[in-house]
Protein backbone atom coordinates (compact mmCIF):
# COMPACT_ATOMS: atom_id res chain seq x y z
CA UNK A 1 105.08 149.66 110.08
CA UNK A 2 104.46 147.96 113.25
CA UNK A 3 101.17 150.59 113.83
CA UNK A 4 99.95 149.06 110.77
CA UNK A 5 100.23 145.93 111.69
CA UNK A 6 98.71 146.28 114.76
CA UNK A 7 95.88 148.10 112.56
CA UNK A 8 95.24 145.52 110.71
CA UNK A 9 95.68 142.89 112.91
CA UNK A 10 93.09 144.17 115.07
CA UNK A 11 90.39 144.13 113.01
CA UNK A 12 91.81 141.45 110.66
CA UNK A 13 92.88 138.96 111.83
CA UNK A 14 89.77 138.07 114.24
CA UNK A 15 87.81 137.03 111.30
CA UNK A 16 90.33 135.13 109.90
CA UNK A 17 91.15 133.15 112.65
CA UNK A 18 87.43 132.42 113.66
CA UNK A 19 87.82 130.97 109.84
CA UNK A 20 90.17 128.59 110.98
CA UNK A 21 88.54 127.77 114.20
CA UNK A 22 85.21 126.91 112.01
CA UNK A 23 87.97 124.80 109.59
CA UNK A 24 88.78 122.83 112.74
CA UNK A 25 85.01 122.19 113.87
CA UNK A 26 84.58 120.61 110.23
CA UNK A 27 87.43 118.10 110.67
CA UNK A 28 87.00 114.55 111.96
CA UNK A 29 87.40 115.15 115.10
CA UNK A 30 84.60 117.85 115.20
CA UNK A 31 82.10 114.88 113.54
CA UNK A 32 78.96 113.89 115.53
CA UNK A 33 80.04 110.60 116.14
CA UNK A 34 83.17 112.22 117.94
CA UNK A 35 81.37 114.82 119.87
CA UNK A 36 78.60 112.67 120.65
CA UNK A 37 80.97 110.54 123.08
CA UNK A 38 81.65 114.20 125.59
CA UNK A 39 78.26 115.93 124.90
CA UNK A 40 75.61 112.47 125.28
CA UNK A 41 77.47 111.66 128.77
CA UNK A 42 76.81 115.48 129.90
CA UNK A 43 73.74 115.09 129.04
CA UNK A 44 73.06 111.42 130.39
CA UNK A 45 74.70 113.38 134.09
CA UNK A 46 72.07 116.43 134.07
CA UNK A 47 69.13 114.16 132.70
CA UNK A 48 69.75 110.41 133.84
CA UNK A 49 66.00 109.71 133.49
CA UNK A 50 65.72 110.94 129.75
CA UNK A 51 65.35 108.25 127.14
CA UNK A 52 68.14 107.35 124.67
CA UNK A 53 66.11 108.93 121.70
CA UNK A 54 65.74 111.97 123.50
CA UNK A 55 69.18 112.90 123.68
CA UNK A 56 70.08 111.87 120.48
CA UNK A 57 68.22 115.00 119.54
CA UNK A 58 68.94 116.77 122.19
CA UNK A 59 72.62 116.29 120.32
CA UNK A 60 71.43 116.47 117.02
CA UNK A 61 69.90 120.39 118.24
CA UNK A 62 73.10 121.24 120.03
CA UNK A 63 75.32 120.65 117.19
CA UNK A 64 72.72 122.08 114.70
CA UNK A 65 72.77 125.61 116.78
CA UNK A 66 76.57 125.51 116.73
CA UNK A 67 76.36 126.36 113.39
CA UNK A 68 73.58 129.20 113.53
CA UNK A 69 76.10 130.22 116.52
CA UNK A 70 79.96 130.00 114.67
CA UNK A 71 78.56 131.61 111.21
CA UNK A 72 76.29 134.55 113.56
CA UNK A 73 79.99 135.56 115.19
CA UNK A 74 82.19 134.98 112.10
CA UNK A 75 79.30 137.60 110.56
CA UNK A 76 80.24 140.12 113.51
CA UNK A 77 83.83 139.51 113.04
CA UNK A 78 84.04 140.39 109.29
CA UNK A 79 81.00 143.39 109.36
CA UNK A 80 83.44 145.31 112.37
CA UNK A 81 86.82 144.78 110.38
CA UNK A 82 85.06 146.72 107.55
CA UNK A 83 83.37 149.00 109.64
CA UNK A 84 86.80 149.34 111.52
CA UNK A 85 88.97 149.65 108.33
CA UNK A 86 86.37 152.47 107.06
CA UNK A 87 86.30 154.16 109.89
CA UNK A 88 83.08 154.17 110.48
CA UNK A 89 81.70 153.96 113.99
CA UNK A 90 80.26 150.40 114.97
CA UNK A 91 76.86 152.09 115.91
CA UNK A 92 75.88 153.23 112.33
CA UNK A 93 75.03 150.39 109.78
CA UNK A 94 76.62 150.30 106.63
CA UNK A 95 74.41 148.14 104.13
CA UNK A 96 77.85 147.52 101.70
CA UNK A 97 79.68 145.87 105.06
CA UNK A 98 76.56 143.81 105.70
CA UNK A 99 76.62 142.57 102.06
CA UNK A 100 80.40 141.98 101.99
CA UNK A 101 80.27 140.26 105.14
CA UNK A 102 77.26 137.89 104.71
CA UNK A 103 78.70 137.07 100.75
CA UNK A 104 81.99 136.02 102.87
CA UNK A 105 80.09 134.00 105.45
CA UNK A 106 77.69 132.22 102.95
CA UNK A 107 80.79 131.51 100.83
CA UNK A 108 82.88 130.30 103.54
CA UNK A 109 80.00 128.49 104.17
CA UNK A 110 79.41 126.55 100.98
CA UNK A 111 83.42 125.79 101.19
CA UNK A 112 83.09 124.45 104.70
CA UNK A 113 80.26 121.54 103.52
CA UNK A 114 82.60 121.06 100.62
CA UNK A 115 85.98 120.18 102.10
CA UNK A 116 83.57 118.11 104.78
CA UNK A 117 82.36 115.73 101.73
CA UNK A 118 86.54 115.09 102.00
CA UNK A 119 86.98 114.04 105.41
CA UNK A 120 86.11 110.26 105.97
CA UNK A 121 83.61 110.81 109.01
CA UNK A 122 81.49 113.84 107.60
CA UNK A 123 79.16 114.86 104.71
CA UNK A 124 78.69 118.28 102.91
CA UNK A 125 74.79 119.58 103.66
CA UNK A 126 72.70 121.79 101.75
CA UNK A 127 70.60 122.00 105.33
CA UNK A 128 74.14 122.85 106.78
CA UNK A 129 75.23 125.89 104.28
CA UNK A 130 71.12 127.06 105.10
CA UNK A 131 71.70 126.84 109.18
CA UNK A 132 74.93 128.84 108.65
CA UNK A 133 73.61 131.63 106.19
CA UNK A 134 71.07 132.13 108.93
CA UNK A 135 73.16 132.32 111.52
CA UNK A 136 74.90 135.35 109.14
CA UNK A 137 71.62 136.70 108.34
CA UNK A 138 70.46 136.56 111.89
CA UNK A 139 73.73 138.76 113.07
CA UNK A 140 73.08 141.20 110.08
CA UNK A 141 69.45 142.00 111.03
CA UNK A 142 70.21 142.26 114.61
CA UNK A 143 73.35 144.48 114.12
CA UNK A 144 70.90 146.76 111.69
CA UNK A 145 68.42 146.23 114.08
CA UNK A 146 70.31 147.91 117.06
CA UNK A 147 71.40 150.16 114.43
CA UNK A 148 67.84 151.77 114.22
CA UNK A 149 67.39 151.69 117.82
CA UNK A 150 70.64 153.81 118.73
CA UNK A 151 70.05 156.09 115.71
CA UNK A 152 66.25 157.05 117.66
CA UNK A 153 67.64 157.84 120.54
């Protein structure tokens, strides 16, 4: 019993807790007006002579690749449980765990702008859900990508 568990915690449980870490980001406390007060005062340190404007989108960029980066991991997370729980080795690329994991991610993803239209400091974006498919999408090519490479050698 407790091999299973360890089994399937393994390979499990990592995506499913990088779920709830990405739950937390969308909260209030995760909203650009919160994160704005640590990361604009960094930035202000390492750049004193940058304009005001320019690190408003220096923000804006930083927060915007969080999501390419959260959604490009939670991808890698979900495609290795499947690979894991099939075992199948990591090196060869199986197109139905790419499918199954990006369909998770761009769901997840769609949910994640939803329960943000709920919280009182944050709004649901269509731009949003596309930044975090492509962060999935970007993690499926490359994984097939080193896929081809290791299967040349």
């Amino acid at each position: 019993m407790s091999s299973q568990f360890s089994h399937w915690s393994r390979f499990w449980l990592p995506p499913l807790i990088w779920m709830l870490v990405i739950s937390l980001f969308s909260t209030d406390h995760f909203s650009g007006q919160q994160t704005s007060r640590f990361i604009g005062p960094l930035l202000r340190f390492f750049m004193p002579e940058v304009a005001e404007a320019t690190i408003s989108t220096i923000q804006f960029f930083i927060r915007k690749t969080g999501h390419l980066t959260e959604y490009a991991l939670l991808f890698v997370f979900w495609y290795r449980a499947f690979q894991r729980h099939a075992e199948a080795p990591l090196k060869e690329w199986k197109r139905t765990h790419g499918v199954y994991s990006l369909a998770i991610c761009i769901a997840y993803a769609v949910t994640d702008e939803w329960h943000q239209t709920w919280t009182s400091h944050r709004v649901g974006s269509p731009l949003d859900v596309t930044l975090d498919s492509a962060g999935a999408a970007a993690a499926m090519l490359w994984i097939r990508w080193r896929s081809m490479i290791r299967k040349d050698k």
